[in-house]
PDB file of N, CA and C in Angstrom:
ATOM      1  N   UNK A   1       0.828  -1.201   0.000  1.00  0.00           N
ATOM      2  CA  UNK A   1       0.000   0.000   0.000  1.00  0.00           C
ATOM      3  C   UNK A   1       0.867   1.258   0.000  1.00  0.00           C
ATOM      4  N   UNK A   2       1.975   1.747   0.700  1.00  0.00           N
ATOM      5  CA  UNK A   2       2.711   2.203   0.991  1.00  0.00           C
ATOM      6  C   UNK A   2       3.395   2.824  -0.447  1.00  0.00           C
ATOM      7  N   UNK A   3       4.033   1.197  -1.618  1.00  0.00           N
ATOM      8  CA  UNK A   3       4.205   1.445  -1.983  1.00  0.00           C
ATOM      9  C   UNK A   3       3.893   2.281  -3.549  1.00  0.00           C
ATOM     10  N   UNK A   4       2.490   1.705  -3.297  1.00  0.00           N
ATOM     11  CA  UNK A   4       1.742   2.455  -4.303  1.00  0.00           C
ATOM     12  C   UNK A   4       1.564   3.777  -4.483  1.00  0.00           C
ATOM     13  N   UNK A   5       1.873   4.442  -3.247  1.00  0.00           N
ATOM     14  CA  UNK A   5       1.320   5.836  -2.757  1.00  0.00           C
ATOM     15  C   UNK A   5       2.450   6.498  -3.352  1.00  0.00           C
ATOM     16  N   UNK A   6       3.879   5.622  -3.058  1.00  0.00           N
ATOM     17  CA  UNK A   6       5.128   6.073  -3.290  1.00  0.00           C
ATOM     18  C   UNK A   6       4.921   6.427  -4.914  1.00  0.00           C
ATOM     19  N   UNK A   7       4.855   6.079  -5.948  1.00  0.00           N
ATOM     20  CA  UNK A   7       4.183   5.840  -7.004  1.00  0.00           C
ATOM     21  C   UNK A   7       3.267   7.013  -7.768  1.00  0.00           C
ATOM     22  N   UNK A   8       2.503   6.972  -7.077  1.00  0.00           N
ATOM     23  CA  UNK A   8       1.369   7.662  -7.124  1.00  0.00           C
ATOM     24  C   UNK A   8       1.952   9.424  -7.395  1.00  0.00           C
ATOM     25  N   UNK A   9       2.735   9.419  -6.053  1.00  0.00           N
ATOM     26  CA  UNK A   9       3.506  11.147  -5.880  1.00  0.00           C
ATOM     27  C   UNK A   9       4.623  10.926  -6.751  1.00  0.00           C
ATOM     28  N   UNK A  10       5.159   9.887  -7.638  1.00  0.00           N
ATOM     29  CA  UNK A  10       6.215  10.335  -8.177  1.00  0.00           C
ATOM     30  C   UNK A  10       5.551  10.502  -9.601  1.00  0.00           C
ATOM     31  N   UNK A  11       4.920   9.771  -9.887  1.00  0.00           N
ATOM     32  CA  UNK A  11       3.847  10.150 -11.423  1.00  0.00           C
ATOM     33  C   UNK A  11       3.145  11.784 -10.765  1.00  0.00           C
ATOM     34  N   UNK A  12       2.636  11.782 -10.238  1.00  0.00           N
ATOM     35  CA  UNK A  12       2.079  13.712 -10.396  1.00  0.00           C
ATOM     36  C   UNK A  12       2.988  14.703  -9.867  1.00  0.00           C
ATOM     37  N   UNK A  13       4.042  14.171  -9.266  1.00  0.00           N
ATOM     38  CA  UNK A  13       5.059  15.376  -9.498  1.00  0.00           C
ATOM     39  C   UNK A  13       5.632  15.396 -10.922  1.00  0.00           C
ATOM     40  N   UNK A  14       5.898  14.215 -11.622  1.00  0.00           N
ATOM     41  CA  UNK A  14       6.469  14.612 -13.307  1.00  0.00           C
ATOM     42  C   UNK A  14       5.501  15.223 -14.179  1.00  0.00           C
ATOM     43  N   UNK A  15       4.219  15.040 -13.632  1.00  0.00           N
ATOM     44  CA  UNK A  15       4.020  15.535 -14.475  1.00  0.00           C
ATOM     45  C   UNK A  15       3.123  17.260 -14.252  1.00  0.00           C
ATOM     46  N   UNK A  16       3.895  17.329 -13.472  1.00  0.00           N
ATOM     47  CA  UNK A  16       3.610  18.963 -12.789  1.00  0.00           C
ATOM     48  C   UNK A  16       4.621  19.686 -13.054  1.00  0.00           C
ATOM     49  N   UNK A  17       5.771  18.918 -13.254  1.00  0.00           N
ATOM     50  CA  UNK A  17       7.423  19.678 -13.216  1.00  0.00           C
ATOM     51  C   UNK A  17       7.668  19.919 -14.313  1.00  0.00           C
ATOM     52  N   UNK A  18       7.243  20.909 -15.796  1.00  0.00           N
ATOM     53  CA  UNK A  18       7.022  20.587 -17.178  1.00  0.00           C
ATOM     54  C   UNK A  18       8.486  21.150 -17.458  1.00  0.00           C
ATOM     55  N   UNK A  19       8.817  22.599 -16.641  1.00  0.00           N
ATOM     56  CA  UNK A  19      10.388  22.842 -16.689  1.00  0.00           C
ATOM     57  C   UNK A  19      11.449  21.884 -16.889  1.00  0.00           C
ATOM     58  N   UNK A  20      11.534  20.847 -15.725  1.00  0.00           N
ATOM     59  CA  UNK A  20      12.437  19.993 -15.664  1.00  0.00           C
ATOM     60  C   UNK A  20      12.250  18.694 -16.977  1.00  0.00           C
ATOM     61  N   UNK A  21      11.263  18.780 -17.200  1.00  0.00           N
ATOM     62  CA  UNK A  21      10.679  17.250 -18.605  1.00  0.00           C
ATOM     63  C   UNK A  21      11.101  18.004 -19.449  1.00  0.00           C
ATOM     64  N   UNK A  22      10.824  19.540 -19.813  1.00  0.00           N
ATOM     65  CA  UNK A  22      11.345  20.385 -20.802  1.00  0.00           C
ATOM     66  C   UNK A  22      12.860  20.178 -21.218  1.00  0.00           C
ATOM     67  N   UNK A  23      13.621  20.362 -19.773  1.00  0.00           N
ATOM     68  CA  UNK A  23      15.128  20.759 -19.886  1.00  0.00           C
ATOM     69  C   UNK A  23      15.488  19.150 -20.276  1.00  0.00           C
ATOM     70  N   UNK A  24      15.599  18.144 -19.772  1.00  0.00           N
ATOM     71  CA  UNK A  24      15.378  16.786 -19.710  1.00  0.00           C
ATOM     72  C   UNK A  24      15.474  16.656 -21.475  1.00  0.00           C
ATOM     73  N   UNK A  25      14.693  16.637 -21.896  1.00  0.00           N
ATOM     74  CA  UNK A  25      14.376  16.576 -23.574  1.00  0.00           C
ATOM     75  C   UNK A  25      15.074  17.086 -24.122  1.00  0.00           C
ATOM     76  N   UNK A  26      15.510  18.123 -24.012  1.00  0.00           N
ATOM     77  CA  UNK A  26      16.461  19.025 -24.813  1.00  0.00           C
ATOM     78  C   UNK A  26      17.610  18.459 -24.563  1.00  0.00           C
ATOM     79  N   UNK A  27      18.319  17.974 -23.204  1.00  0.00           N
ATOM     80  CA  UNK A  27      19.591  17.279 -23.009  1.00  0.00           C
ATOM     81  C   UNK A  27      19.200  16.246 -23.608  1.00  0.00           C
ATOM     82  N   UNK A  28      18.269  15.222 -23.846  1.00  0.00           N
ATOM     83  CA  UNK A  28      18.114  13.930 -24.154  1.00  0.00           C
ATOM     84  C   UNK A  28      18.894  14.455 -25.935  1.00  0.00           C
ATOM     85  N   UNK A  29      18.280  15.288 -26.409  1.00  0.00           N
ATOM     86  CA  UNK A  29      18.431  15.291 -28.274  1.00  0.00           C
ATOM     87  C   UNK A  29      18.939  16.474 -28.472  1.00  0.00           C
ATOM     88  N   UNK A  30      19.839  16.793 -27.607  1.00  0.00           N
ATOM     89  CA  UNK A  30      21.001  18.346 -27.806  1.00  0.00           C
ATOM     90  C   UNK A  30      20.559  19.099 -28.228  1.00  0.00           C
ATOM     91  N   UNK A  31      19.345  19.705 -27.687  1.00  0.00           N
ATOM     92  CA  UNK A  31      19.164  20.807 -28.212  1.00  0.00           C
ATOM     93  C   UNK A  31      18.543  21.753 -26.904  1.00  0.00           C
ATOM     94  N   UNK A  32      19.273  23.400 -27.380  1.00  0.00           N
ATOM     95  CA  UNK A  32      19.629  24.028 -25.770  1.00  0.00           C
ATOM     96  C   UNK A  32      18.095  24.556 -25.404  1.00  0.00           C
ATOM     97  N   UNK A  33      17.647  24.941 -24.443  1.00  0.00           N
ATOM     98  CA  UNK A  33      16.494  25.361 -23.762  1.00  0.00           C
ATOM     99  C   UNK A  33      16.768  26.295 -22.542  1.00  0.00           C
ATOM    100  N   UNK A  34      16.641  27.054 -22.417  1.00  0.00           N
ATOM    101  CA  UNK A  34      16.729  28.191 -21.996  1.00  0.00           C
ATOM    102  C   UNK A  34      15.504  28.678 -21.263  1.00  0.00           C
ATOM    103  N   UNK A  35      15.732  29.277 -19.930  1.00  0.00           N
ATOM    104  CA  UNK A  35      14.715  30.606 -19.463  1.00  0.00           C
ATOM    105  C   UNK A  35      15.105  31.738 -19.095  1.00  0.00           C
ATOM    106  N   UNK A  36      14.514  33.260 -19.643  1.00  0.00           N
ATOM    107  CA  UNK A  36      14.937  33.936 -19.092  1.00  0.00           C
ATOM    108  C   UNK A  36      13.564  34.968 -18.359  1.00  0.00           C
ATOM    109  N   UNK A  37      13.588  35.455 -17.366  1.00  0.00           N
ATOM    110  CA  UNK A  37      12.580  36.455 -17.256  1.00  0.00           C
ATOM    111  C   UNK A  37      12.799  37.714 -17.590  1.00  0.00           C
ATOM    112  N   UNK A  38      11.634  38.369 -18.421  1.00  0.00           N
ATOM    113  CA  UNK A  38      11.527  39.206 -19.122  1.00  0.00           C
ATOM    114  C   UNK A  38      10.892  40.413 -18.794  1.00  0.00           C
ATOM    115  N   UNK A  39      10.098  40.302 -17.723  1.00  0.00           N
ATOM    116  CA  UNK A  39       9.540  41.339 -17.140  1.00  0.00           C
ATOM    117  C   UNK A  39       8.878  41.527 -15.676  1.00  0.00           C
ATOM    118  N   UNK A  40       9.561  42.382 -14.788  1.00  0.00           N
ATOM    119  CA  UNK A  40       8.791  41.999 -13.639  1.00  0.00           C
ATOM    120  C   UNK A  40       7.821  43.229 -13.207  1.00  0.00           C
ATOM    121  N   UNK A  41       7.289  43.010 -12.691  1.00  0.00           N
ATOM    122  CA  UNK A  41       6.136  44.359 -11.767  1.00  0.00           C
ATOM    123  C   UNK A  41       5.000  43.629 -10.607  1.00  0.00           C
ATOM    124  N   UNK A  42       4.412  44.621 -10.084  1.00  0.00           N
ATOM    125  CA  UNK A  42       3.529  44.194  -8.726  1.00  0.00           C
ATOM    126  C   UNK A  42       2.375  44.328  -9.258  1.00  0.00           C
ATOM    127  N   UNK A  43       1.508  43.635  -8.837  1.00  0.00           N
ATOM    128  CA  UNK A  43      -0.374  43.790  -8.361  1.00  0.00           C
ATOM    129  C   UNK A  43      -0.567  44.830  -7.294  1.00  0.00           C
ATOM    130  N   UNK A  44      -1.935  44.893  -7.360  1.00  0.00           N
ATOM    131  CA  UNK A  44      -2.445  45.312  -6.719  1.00  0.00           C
ATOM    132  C   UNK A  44      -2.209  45.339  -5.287  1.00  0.00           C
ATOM    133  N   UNK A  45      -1.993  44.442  -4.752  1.00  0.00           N
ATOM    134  CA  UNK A  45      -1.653  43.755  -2.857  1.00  0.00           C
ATOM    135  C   UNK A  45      -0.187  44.083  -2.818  1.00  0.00           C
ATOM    136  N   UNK A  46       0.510  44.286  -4.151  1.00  0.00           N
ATOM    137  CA  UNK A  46       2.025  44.900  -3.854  1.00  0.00           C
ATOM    138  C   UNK A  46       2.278  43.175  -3.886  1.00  0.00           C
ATOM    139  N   UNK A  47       2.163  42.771  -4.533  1.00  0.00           N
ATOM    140  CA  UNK A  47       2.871  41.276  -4.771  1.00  0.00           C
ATOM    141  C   UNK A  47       3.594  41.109  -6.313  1.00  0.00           C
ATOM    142  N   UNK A  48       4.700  40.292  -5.685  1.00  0.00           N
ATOM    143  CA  UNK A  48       5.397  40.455  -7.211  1.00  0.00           C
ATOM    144  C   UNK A  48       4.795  39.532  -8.173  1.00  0.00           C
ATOM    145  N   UNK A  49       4.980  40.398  -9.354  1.00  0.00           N
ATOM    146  CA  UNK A  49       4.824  39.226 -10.696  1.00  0.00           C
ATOM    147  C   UNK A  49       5.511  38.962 -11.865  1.00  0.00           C
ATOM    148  N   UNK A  50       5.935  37.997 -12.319  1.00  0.00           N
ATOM    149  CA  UNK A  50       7.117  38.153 -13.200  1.00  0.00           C
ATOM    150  C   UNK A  50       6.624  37.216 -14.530  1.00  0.00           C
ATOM    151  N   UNK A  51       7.268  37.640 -15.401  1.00  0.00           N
ATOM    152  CA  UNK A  51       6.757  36.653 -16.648  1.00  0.00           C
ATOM    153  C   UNK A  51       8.224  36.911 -17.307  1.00  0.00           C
ATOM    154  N   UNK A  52       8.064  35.326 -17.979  1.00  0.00           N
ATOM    155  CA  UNK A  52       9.461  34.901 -18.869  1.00  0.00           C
ATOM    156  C   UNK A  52       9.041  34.054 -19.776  1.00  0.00           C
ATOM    157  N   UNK A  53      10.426  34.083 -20.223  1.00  0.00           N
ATOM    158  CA  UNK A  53      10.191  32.918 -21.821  1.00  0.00           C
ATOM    159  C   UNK A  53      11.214  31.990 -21.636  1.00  0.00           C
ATOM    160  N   UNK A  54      10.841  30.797 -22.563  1.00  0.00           N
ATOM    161  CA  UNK A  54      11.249  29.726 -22.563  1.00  0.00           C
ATOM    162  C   UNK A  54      11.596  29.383 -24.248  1.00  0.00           C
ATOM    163  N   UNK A  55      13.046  29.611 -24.105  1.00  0.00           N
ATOM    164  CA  UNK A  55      14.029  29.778 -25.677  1.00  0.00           C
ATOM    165  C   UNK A  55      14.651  28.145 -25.682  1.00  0.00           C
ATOM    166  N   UNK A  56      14.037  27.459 -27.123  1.00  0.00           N
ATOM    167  CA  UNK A  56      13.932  26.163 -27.355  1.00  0.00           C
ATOM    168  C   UNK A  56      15.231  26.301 -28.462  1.00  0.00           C
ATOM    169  N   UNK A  57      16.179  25.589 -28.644  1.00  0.00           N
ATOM    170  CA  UNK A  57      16.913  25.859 -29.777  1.00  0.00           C
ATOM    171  C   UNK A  57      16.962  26.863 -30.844  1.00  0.00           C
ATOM    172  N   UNK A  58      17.230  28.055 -29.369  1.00  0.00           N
ATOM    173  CA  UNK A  58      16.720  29.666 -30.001  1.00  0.00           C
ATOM    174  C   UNK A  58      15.566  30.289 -30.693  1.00  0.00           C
ATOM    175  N   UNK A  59      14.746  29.557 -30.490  1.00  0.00           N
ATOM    176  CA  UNK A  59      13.271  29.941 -30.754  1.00  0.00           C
ATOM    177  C   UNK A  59      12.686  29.645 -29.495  1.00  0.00           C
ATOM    178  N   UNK A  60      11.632  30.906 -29.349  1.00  0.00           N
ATOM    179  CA  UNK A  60      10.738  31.317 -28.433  1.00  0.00           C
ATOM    180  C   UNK A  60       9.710  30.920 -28.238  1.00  0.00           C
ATOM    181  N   UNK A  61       9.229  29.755 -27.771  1.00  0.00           N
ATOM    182  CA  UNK A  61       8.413  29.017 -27.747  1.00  0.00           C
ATOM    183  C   UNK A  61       7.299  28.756 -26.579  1.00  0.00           C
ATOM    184  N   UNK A  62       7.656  29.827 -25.886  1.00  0.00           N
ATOM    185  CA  UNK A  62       6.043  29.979 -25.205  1.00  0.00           C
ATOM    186  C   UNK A  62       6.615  31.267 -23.671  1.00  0.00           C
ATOM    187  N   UNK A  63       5.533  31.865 -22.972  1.00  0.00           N
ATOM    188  CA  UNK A  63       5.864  33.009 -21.983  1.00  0.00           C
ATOM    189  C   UNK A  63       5.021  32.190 -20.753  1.00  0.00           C
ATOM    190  N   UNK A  64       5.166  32.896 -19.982  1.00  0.00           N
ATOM    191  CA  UNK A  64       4.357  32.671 -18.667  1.00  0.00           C
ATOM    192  C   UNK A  64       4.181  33.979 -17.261  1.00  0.00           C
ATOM    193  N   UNK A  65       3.393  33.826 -16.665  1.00  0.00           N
ATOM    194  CA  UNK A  65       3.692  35.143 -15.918  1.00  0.00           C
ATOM    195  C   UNK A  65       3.057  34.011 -14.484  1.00  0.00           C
ATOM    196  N   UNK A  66       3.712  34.561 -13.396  1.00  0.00           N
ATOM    197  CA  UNK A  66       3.383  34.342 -11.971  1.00  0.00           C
ATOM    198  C   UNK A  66       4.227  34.619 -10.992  1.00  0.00           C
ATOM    199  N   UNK A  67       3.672  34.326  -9.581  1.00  0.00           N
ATOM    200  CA  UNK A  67       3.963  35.075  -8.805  1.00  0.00           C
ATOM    201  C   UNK A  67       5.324  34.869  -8.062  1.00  0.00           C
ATOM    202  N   UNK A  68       6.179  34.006  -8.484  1.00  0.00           N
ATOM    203  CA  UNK A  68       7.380  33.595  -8.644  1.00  0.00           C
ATOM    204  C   UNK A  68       8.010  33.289  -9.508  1.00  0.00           C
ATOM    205  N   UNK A  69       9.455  33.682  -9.714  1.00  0.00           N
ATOM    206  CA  UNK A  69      10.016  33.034 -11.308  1.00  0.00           C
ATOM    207  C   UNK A  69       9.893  31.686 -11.170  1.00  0.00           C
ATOM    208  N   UNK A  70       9.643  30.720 -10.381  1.00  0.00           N
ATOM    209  CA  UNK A  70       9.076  29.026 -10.648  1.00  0.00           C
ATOM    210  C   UNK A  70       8.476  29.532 -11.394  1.00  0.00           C
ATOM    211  N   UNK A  71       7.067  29.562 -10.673  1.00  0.00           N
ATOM    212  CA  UNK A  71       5.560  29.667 -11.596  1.00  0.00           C
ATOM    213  C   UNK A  71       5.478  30.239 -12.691  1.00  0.00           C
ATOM    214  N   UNK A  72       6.388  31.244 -12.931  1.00  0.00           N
ATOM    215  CA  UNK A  72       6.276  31.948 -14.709  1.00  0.00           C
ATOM    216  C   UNK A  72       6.981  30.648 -15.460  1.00  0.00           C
ATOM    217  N   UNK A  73       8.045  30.232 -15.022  1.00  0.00           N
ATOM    218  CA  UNK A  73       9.197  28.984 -15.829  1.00  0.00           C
ATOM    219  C   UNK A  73       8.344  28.384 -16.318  1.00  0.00           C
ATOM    220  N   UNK A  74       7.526  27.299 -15.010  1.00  0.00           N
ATOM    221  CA  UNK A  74       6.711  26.156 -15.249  1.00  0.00           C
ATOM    222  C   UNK A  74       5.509  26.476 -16.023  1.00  0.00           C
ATOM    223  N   UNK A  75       4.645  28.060 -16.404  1.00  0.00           N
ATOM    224  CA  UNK A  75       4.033  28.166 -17.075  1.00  0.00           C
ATOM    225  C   UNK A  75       4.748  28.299 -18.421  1.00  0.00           C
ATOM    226  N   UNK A  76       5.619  28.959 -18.859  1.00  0.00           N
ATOM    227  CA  UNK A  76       6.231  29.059 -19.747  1.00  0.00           C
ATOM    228  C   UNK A  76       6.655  27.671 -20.460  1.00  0.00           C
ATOM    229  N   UNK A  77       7.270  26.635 -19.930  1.00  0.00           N
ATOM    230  CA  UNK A  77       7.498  25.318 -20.105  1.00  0.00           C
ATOM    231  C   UNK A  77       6.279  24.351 -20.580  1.00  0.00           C
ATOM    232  N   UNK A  78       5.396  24.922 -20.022  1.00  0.00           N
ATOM    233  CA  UNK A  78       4.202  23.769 -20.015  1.00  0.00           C
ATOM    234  C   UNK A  78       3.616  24.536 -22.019  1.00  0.00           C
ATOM    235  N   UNK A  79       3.519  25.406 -21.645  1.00  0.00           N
ATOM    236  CA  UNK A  79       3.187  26.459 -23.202  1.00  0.00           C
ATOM    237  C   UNK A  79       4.100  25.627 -24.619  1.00  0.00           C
ATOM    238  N   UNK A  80       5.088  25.903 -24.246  1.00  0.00           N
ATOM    239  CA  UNK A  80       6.048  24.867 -24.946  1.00  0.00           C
ATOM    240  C   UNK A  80       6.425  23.255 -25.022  1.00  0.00           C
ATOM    241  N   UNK A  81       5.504  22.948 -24.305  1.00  0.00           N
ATOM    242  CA  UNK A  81       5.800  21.160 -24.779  1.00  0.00           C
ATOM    243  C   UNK A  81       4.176  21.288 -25.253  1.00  0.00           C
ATOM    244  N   UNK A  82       3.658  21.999 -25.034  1.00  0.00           N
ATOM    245  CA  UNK A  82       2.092  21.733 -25.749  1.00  0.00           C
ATOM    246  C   UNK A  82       2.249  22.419 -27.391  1.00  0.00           C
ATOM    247  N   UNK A  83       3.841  23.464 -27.774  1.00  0.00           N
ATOM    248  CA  UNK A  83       3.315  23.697 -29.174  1.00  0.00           C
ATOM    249  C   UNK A  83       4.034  22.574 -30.029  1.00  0.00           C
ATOM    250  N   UNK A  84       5.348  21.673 -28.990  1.00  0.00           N
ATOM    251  CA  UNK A  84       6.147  20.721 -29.331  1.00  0.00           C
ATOM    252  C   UNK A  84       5.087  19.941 -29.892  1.00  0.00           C
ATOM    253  N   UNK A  85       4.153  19.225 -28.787  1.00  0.00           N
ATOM    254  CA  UNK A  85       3.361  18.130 -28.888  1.00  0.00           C
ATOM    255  C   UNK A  85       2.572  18.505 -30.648  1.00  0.00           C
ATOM    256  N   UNK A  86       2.113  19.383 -30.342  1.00  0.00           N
ATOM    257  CA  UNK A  86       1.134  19.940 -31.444  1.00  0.00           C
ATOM    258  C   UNK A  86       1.810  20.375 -33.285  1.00  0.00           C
ATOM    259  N   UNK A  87       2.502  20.701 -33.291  1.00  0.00           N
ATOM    260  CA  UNK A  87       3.742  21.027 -34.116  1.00  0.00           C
ATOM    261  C   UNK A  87       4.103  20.157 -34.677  1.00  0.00           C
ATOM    262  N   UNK A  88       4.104  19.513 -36.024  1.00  0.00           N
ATOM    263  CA  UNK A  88       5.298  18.406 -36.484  1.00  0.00           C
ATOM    264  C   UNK A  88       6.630  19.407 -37.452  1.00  0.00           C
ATOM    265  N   UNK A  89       6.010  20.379 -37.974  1.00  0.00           N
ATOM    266  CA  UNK A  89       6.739  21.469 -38.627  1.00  0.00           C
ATOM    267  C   UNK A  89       8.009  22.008 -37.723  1.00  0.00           C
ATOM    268  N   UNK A  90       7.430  22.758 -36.462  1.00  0.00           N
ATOM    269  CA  UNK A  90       8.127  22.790 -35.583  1.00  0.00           C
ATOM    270  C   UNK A  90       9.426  22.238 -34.913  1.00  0.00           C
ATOM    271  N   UNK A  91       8.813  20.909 -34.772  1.00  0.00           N
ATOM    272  CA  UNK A  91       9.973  19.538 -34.142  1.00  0.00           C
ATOM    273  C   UNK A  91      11.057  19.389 -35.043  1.00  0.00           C
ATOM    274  N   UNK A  92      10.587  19.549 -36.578  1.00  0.00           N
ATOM    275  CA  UNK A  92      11.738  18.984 -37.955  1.00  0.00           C
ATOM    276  C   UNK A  92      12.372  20.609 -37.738  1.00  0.00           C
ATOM    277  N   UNK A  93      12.052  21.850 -37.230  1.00  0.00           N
ATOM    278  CA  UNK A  93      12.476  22.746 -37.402  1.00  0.00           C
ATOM    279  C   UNK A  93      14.095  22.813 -36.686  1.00  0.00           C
ATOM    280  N   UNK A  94      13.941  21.993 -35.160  1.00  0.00           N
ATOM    281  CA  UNK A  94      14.348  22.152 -34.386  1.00  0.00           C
ATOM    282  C   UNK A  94      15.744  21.355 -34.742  1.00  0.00           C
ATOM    283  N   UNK A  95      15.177  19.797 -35.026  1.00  0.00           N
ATOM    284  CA  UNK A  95      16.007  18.737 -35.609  1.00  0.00           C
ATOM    285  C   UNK A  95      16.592  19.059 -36.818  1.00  0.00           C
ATOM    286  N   UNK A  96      16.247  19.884 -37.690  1.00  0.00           N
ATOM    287  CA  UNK A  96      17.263  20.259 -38.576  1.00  0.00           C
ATOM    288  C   UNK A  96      18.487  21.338 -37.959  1.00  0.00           C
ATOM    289  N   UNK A  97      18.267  22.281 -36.784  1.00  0.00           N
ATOM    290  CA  UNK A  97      19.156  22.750 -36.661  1.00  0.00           C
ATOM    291  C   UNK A  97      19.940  22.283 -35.879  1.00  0.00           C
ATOM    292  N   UNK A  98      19.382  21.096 -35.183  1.00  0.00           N
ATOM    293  CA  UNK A  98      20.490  20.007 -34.474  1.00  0.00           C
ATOM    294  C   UNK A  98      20.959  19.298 -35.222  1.00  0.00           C
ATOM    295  N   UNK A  99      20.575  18.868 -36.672  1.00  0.00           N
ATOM    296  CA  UNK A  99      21.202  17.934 -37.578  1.00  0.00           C
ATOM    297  C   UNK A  99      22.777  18.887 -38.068  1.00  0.00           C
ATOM    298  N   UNK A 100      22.398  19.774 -38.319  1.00  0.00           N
ATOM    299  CA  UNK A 100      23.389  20.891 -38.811  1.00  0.00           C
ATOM    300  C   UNK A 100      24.568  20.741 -37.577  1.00  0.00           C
ATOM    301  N   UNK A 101      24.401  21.021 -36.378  1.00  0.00           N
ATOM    302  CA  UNK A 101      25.222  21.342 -35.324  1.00  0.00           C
ATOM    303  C   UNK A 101      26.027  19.724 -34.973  1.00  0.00           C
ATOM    304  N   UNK A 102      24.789  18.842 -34.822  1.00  0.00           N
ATOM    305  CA  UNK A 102      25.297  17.301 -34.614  1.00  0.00           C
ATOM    306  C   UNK A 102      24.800  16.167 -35.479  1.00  0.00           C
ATOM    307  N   UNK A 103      25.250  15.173 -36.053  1.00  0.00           N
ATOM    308  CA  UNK A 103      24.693  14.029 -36.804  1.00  0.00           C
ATOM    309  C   UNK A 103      24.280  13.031 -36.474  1.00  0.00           C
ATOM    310  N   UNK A 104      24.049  13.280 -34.943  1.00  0.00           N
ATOM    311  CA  UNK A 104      23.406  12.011 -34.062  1.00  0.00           C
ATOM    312  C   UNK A 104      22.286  11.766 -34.032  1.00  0.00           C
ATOM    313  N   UNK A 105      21.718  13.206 -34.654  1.00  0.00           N
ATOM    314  CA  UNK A 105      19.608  12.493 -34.624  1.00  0.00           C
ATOM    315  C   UNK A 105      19.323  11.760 -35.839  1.00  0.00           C
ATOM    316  N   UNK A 106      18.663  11.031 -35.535  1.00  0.00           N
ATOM    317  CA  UNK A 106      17.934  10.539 -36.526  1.00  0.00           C
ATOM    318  C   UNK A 106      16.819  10.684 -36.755  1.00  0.00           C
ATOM    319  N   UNK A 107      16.174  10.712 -38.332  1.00  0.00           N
ATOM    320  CA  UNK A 107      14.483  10.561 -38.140  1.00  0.00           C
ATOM    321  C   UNK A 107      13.582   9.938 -37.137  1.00  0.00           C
ATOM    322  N   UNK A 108      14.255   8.206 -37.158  1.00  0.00           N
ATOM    323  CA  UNK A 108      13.344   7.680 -36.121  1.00  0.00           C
ATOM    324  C   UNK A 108      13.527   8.402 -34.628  1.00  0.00           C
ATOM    325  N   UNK A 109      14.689   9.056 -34.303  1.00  0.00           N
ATOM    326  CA  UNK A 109      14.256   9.747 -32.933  1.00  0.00           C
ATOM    327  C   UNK A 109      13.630  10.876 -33.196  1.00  0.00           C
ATOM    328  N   UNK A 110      13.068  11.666 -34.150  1.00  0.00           N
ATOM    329  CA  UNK A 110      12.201  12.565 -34.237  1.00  0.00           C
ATOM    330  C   UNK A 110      10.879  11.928 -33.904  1.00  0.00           C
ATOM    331  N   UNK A 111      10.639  11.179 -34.251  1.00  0.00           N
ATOM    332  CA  UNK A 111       9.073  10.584 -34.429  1.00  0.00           C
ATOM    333  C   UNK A 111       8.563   9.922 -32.618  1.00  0.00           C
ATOM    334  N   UNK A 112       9.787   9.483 -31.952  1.00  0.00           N
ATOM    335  CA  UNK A 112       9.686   9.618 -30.645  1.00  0.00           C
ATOM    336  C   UNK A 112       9.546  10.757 -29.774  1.00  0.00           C
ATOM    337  N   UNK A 113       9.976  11.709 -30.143  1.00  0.00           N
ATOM    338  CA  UNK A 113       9.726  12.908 -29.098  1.00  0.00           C
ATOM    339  C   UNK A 113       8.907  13.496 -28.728  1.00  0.00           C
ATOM    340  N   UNK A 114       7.586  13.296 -30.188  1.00  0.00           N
ATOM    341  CA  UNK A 114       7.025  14.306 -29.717  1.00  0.00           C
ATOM    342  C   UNK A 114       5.616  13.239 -28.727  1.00  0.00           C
ATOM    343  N   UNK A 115       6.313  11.893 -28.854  1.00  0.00           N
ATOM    344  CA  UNK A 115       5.091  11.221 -27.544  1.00  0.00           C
ATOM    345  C   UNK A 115       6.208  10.979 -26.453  1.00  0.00           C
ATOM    346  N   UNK A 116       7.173  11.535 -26.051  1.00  0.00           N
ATOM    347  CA  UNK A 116       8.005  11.619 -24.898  1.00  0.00           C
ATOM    348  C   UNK A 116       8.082  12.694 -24.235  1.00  0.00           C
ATOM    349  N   UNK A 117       7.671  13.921 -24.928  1.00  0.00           N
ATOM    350  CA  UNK A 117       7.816  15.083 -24.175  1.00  0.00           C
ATOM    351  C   UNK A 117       6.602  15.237 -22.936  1.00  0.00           C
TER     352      UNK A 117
END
């Protein structure tokens, strides 16, 4: 029982952590991923808020804003494996400029990624 539970929290933390599955992927098929935050300012209550982007093999592939640079990352991250997922144009975009840089991808690992991300 115990260990099921164990289980249980390690499947919904991965798949809450879209930053880290993000960065993960990009080391898996060399290609760099990046965050930077781009803008910060307060609300109303005087609470901070920050929003950033998430730079995929130098393309800009999704923003996020919240009330910590986590929460902007992980929104930003999650934006970007959903245009990965969605995208096949995209993915060959990416893999051609990793083909250029390295000769280690192959087609058939294109066709895996985008149900691994």
């Amino acid at each position: 029982l115990i260990k099921q539970h164990i289980n249980i929290d390690t499947v919904l933390k991965s798949e809450v952590d879209f930053k880290s599955r993000l960065i993960e992927w990009g080391q898996k098929y060399k290609i760099d991923v990046g965050f930077e935050v781009t803008d910060s300012s307060y609300d109303e209550q005087n609470n901070p808020i920050f929003e950033s982007r998430v730079i995929v093999g130098g393309m800009d592939l999704g923003s996020g804003k919240g009330y910590s640079k986590k929460e902007s990352h992980q929104k930003a991250a999650k934006k970007a494996i959903k245009k990965l997922r969605n995208d096949n144009e995209l993915l060959e975009k990416l893999f051609e400029k990793g083909n250029s840089e390295s000769s280690e991808t192959s087609g058939q690992e294109e066709e895996n990624v985008q149900i691994e991300i």
